[in-house]
N, C-alpha and C. Protein backbone atom coordinates (compact mmCIF):
# COMPACT_ATOMS: atom_id res chain seq x y z
N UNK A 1 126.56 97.88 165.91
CA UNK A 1 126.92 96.51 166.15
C UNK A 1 126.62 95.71 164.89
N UNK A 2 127.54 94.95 164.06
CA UNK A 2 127.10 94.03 163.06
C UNK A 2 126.84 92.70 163.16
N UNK A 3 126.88 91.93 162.76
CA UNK A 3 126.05 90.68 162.52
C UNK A 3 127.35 89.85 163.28
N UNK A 4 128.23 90.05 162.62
CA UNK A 4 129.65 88.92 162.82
C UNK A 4 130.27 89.44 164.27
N UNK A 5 131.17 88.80 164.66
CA UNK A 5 131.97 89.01 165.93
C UNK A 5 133.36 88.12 166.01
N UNK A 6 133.98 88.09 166.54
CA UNK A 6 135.49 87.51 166.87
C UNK A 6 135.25 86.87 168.66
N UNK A 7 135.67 85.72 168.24
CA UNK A 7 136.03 84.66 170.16
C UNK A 7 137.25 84.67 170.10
N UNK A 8 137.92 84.86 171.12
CA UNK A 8 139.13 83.89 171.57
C UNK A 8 138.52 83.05 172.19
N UNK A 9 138.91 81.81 172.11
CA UNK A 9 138.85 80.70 173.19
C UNK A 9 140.23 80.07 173.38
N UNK A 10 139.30 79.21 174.57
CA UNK A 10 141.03 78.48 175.45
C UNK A 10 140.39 77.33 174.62
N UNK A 11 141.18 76.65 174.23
CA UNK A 11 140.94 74.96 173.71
C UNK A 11 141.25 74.01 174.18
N UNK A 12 140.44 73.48 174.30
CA UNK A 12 141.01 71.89 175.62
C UNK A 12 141.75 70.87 174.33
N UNK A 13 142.04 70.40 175.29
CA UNK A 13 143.65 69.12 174.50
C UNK A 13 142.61 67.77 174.04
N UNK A 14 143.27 67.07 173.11
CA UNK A 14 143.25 66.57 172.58
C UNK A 14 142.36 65.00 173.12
N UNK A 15 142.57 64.97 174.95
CA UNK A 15 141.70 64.13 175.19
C UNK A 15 140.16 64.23 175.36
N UNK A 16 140.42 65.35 176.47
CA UNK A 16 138.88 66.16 176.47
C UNK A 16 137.95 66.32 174.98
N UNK A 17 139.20 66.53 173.99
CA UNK A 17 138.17 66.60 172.56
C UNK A 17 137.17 64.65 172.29
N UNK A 18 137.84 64.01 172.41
CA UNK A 18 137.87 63.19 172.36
C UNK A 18 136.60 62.69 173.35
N UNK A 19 136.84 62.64 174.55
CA UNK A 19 135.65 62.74 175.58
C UNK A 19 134.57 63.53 175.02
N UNK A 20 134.66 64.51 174.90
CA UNK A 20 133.16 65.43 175.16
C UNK A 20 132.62 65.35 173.42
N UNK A 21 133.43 64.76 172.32
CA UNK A 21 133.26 64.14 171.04
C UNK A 21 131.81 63.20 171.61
N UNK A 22 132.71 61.95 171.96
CA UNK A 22 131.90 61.13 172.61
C UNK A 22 130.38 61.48 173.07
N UNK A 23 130.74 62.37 174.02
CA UNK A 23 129.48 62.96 174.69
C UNK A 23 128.25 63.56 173.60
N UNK A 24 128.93 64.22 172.83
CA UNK A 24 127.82 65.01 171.54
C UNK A 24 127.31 64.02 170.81
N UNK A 25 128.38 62.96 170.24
CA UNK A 25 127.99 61.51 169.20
C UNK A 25 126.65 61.06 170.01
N UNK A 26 126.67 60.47 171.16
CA UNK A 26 125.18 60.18 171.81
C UNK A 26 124.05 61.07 171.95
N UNK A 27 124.55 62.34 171.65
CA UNK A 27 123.24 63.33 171.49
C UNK A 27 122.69 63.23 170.37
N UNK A 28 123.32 63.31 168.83
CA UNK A 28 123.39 63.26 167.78
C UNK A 28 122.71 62.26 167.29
N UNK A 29 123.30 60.63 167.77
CA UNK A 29 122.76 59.58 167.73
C UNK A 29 121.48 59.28 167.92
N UNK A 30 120.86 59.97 169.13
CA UNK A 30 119.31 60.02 169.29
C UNK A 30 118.39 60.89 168.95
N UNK A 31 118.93 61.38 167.38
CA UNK A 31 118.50 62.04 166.23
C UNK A 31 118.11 63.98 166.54
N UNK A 32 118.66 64.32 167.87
CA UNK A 32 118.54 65.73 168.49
C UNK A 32 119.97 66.12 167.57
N UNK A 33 119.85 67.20 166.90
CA UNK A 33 120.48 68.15 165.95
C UNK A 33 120.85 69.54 166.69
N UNK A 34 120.39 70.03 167.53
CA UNK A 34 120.65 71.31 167.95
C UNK A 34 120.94 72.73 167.13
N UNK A 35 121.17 73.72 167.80
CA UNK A 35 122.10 74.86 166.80
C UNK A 35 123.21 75.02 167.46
N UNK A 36 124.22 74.62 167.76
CA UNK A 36 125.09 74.64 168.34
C UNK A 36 126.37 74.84 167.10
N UNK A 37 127.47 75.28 167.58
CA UNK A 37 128.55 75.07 165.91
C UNK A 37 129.24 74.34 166.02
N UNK A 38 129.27 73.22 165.03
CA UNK A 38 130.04 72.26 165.08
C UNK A 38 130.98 72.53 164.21
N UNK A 39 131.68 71.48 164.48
CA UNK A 39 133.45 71.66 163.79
C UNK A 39 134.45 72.36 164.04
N UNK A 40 134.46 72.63 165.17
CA UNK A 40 135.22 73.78 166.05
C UNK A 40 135.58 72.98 167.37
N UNK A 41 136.74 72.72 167.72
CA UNK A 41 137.68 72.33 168.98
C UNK A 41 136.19 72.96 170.32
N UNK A 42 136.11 71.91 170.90
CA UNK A 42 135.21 72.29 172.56
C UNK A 42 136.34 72.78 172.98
N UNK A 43 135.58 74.28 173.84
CA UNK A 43 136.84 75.31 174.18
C UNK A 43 136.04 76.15 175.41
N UNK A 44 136.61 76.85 176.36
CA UNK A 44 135.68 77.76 176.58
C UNK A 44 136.02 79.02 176.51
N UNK A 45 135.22 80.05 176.12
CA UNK A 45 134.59 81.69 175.28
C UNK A 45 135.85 82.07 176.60
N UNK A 46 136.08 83.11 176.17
CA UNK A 46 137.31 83.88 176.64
C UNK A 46 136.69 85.50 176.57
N UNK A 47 136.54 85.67 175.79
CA UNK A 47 135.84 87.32 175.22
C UNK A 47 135.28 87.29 173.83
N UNK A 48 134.75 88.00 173.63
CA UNK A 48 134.25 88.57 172.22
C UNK A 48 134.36 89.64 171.58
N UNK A 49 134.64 90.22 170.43
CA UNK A 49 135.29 91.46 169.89
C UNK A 49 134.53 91.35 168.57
N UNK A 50 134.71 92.97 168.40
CA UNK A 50 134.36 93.41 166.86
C UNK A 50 135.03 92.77 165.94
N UNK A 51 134.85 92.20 164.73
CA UNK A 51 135.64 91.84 163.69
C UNK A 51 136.68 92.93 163.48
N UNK A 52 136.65 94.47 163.74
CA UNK A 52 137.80 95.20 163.34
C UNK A 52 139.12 95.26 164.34
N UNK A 53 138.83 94.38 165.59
CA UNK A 53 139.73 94.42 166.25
C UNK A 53 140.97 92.89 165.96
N UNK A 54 140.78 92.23 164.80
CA UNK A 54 140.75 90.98 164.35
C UNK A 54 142.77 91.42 164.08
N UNK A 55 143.19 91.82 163.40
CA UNK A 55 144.98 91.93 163.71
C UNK A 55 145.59 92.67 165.53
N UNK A 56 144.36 93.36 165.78
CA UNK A 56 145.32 93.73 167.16
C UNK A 56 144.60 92.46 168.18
N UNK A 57 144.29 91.76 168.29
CA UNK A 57 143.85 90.36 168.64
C UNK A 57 145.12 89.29 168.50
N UNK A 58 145.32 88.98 167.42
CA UNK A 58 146.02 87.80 167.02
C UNK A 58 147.28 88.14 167.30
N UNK A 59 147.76 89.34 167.31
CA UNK A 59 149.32 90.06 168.19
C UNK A 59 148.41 89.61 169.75
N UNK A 60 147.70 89.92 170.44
CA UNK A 60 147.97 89.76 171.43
C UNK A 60 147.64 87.85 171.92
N UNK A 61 147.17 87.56 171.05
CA UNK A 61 146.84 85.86 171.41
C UNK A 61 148.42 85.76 171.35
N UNK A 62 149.10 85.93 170.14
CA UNK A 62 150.52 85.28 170.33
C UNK A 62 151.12 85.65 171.74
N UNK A 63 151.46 86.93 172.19
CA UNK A 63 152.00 87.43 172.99
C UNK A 63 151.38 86.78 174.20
N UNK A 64 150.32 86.75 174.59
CA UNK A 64 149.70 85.73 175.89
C UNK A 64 149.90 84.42 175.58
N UNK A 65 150.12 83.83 174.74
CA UNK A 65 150.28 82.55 174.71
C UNK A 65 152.04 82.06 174.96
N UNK A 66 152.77 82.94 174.38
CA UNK A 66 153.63 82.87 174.81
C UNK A 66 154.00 83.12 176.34
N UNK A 67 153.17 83.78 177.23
CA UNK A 67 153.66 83.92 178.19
C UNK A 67 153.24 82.89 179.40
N UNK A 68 152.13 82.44 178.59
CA UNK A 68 151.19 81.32 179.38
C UNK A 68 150.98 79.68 179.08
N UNK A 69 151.49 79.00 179.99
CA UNK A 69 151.83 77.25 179.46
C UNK A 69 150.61 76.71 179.49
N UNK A 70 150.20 75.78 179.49
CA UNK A 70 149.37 74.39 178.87
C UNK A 70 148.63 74.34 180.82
N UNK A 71 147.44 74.60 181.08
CA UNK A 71 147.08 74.08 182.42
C UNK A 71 146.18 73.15 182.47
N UNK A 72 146.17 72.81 183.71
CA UNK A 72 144.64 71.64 183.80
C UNK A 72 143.37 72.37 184.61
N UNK A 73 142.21 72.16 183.63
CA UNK A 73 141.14 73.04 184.18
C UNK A 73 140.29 71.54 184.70
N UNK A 74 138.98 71.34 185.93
CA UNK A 74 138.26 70.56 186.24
C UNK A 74 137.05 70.69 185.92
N UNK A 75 136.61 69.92 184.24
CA UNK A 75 134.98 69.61 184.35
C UNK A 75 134.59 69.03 185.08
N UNK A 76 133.60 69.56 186.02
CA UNK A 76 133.12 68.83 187.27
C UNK A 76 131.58 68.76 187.40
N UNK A 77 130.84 69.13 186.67
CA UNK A 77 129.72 69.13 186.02
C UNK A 77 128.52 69.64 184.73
N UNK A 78 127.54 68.99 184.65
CA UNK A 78 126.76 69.58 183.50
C UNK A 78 126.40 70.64 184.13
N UNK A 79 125.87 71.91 183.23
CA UNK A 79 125.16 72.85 183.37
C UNK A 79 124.27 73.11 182.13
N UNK A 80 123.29 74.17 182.01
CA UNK A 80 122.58 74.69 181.43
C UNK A 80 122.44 76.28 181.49
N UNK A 81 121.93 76.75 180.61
CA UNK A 81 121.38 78.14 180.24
C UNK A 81 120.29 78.37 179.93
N UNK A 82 119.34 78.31 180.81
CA UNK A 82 117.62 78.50 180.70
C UNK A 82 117.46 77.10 179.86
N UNK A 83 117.62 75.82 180.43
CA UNK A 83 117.40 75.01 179.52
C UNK A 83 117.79 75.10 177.56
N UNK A 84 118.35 75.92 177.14
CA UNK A 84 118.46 76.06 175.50
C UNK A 84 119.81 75.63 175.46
N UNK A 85 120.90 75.73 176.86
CA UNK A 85 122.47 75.74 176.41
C UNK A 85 122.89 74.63 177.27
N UNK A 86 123.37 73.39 177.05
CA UNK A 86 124.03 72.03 177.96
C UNK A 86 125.31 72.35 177.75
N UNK A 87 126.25 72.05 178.79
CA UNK A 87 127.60 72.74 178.83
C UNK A 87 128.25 71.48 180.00
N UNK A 88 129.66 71.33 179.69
CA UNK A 88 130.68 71.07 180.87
C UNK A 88 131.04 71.96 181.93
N UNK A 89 130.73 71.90 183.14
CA UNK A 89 131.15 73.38 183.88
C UNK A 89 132.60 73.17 184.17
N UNK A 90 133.50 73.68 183.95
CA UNK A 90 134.66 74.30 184.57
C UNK A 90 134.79 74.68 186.04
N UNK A 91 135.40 73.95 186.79
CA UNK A 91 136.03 74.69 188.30
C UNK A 91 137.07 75.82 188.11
N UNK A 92 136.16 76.47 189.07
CA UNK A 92 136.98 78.01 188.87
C UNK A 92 138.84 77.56 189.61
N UNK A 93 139.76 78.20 188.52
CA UNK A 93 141.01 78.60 188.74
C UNK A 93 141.73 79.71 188.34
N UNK A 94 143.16 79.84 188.21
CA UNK A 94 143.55 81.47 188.47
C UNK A 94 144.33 81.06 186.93
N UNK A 95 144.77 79.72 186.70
CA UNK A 95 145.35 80.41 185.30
C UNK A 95 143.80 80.57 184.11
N UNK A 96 142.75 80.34 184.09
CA UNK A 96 141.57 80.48 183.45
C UNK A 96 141.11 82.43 183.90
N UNK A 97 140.94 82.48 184.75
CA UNK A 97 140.74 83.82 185.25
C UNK A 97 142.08 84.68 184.91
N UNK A 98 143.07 84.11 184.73
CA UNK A 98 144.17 85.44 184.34
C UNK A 98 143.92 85.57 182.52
N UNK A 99 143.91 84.21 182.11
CA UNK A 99 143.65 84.26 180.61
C UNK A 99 142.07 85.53 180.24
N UNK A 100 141.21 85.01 181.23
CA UNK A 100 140.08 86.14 181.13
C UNK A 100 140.33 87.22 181.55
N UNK A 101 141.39 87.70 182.48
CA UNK A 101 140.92 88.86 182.36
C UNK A 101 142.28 89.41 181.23
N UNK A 102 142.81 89.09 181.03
CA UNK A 102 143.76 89.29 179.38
C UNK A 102 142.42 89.22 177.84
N UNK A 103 141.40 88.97 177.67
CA UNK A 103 140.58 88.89 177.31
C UNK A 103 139.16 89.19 177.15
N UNK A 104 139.07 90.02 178.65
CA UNK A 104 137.84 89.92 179.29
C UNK A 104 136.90 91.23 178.38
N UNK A 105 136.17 91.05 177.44
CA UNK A 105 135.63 91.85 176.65
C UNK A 105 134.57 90.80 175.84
N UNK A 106 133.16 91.90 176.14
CA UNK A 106 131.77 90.88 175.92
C UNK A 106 131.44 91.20 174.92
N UNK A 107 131.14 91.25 173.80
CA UNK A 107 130.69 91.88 172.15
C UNK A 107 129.78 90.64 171.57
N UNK A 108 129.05 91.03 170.88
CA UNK A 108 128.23 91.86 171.11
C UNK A 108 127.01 91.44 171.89
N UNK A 109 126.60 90.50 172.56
CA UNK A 109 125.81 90.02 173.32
C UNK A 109 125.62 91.11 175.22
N UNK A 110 127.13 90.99 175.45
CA UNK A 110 127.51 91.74 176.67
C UNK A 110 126.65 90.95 177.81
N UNK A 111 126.63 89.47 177.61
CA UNK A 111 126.02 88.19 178.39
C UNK A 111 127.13 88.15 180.03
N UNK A 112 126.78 88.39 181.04
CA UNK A 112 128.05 88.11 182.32
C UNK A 112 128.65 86.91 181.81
N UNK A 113 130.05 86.69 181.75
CA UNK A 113 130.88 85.46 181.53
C UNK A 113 130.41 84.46 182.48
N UNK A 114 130.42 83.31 182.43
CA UNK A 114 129.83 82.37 183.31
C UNK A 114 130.90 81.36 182.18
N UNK A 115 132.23 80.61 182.87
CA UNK A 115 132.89 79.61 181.76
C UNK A 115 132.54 78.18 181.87
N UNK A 116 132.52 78.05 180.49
CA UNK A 116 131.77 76.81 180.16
C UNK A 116 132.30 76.47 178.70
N UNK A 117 131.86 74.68 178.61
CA UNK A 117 132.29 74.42 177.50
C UNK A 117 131.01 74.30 177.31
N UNK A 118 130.42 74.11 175.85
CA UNK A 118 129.32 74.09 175.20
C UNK A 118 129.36 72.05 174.23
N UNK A 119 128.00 71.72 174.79
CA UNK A 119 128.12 70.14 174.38
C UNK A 119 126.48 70.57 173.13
N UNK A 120 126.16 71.21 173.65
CA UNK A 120 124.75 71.59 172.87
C UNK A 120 123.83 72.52 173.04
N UNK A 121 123.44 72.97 172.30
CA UNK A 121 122.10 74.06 171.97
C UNK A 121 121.12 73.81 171.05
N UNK A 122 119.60 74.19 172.28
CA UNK A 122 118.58 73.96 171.11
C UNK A 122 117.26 74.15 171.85
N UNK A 123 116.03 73.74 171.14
CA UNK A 123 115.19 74.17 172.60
C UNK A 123 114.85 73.91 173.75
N UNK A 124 114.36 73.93 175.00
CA UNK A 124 114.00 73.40 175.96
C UNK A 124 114.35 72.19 175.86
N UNK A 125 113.28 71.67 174.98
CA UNK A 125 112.55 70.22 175.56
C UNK A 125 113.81 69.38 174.58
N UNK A 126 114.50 69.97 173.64
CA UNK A 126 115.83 68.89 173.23
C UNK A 126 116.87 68.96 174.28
N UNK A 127 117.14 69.94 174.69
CA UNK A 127 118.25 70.40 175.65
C UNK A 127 117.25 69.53 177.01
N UNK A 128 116.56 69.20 177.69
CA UNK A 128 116.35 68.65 178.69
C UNK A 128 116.57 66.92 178.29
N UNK A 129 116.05 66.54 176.91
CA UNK A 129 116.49 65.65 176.66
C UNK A 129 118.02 64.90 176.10
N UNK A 130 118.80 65.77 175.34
CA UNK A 130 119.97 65.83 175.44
C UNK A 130 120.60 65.46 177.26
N UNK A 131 120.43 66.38 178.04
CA UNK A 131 120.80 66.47 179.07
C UNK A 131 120.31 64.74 179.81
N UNK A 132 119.28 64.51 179.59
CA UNK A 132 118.73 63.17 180.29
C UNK A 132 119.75 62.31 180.03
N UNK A 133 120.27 62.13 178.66
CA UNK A 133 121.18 61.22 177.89
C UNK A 133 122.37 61.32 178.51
N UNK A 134 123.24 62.65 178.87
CA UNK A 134 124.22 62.61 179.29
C UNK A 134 124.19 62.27 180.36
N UNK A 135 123.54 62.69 181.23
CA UNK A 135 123.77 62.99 182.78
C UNK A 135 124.51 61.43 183.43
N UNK A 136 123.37 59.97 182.63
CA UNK A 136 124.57 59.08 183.39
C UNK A 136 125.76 58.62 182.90
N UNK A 137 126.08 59.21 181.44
CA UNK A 137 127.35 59.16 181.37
C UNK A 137 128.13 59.82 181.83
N UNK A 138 128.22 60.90 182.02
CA UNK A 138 129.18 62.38 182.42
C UNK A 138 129.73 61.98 184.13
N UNK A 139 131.25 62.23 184.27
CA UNK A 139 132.02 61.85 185.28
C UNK A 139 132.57 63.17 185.15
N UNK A 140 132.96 64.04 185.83
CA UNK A 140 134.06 64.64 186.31
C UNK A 140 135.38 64.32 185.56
N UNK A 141 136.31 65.22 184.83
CA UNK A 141 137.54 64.44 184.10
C UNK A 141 138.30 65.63 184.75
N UNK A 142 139.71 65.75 184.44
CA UNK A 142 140.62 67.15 184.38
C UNK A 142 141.48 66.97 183.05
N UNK A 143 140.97 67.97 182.49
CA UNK A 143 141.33 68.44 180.63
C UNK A 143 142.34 69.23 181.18
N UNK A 144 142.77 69.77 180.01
CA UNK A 144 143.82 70.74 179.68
C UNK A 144 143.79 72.33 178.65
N UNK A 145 143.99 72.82 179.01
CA UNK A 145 143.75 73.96 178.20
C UNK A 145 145.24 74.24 177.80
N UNK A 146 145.15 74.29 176.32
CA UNK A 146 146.49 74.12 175.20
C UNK A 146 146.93 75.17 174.54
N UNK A 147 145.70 75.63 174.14
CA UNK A 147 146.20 76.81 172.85
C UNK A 147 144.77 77.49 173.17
N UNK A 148 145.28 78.87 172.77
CA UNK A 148 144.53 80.05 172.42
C UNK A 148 144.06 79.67 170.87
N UNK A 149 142.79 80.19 170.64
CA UNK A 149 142.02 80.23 168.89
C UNK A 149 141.20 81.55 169.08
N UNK A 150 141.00 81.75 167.89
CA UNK A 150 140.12 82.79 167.80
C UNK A 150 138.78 82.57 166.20
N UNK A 151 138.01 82.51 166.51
CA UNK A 151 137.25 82.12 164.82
C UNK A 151 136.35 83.41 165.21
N UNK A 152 135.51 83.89 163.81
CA UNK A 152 134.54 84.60 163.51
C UNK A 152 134.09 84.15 163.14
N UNK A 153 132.41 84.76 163.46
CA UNK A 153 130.74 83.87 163.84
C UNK A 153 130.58 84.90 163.31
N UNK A 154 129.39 84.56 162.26
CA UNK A 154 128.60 83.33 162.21
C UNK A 154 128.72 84.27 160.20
N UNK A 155 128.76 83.27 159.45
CA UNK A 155 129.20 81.44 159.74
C UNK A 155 130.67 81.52 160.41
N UNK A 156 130.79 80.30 160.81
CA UNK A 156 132.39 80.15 161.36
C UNK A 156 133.49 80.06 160.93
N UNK A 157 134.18 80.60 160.89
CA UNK A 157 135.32 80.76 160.42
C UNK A 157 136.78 81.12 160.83
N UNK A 158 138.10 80.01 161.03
CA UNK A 158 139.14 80.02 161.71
C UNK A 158 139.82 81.24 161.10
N UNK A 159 140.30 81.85 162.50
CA UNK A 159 141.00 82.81 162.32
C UNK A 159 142.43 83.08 162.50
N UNK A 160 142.88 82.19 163.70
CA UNK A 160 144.27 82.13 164.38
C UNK A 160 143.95 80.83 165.58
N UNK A 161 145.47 79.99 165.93
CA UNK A 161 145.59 79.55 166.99
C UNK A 161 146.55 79.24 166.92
N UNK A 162 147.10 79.94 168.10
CA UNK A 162 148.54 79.43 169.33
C UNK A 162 148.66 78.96 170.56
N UNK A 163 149.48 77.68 170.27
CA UNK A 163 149.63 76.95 171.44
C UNK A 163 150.16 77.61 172.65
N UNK A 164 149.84 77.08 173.97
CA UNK A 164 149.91 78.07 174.95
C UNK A 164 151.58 77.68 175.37
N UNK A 165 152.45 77.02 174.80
CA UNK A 165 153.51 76.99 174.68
C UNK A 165 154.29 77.71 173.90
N UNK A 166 153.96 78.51 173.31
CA UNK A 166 154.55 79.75 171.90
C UNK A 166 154.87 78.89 171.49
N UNK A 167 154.65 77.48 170.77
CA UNK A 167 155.65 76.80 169.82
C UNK A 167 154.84 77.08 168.47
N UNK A 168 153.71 77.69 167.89
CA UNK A 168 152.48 77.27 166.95
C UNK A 168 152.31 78.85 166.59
N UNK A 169 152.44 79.50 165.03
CA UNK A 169 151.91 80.31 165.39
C UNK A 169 150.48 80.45 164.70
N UNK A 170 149.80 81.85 164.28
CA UNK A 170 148.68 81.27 163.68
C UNK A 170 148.48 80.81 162.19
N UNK A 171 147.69 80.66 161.22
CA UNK A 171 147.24 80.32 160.35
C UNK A 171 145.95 80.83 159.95
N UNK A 172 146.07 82.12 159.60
CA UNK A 172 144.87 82.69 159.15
C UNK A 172 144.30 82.10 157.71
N UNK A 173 145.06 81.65 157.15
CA UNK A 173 144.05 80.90 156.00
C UNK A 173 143.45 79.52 156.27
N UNK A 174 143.61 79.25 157.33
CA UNK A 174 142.77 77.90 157.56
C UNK A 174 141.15 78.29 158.15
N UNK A 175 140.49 77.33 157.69
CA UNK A 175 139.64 77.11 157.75
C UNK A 175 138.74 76.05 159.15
N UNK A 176 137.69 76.50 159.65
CA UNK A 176 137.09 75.18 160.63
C UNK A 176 136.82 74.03 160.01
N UNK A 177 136.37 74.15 158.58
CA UNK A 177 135.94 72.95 158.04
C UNK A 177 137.12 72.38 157.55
């Protein structure tokens, strides 16, 4: 197992970025930094793969994306991960679960999928405080899931993304930053 790894993620649209932007700026603001990766579209983890599986990947992101349109998923609450991980939870649906199981591969962690968007990471006692901050802002919204991406961690780095409309294809020389 090496150091680096490959995500697909689903990427929420353009409002949700916007919202859950919002949401991090007030974490940020009250000088909590986290380790979380920034500069990367809020999305949620799809699977994880070896970096050598990185061209038979991006054939199949196109090919699922083409076959799969733009849906609406329901953040319907905060969650956590032993206190270290604050997240949007996702209501379970079938076009999110068909995208996973087109995806469904854990590398290298092999963590049970549990989907979620990620607002922050860090220790306990920031992540309980982070969380204090949000909790009375955070409402329930319904986002959209747009396009398939894929970056390699760590450091981060864009690898491909197609819109779940086949209109986009990828751009392997772009960059997150």
């Amino acid at each position: 197992m090496g150091d680096q790894f490959l995500t697909v993620m689903a990427v929420l649209d353009d409002d949700a970025q916007r919202i859950m932007t919002n949401w991090q700026s007030r974490i940020l603001a009250a000088g909590l930094r986290g380790t979380q990766t920034m500069g990367i579209p809020f999305h949620i983890s799809l699977g994880s793969y070896p970096p050598s599986r990185e061209a038979e990947l991006i054939a199949l992101i196109r090919k699922t994306a083409a076959a799969h349109g733009a849906f609406p998923v329901d953040l319907t609450a905060l969650g956590d991960f032993n206190d270290r991980v604050l997240f949007a939870r996702p209501d379970d649906s079938a076009p999110l679960a068909a995208l996973r199981a087109v995806f469904n591969h854990d590398y290298p962690h092999r963590f049970p999928w549990s989907p979620h968007a990620t607002l922050f990471c860090g220790q306990e006692d920031e992540v309980r405080q982070a969380r204090s901050i949000l909790s009375p802002l955070f409402a329930p919204f319904r986002a959209r899931v747009t396009a398939l991406e894929m970056g390699r961690f760590f450091p981060a780095h864009f690898v491909c993304r197609q819109a779940l409309t086949g209109n986009e294809g990828p751009h392997p020389e772009a960059s997150f930053n």
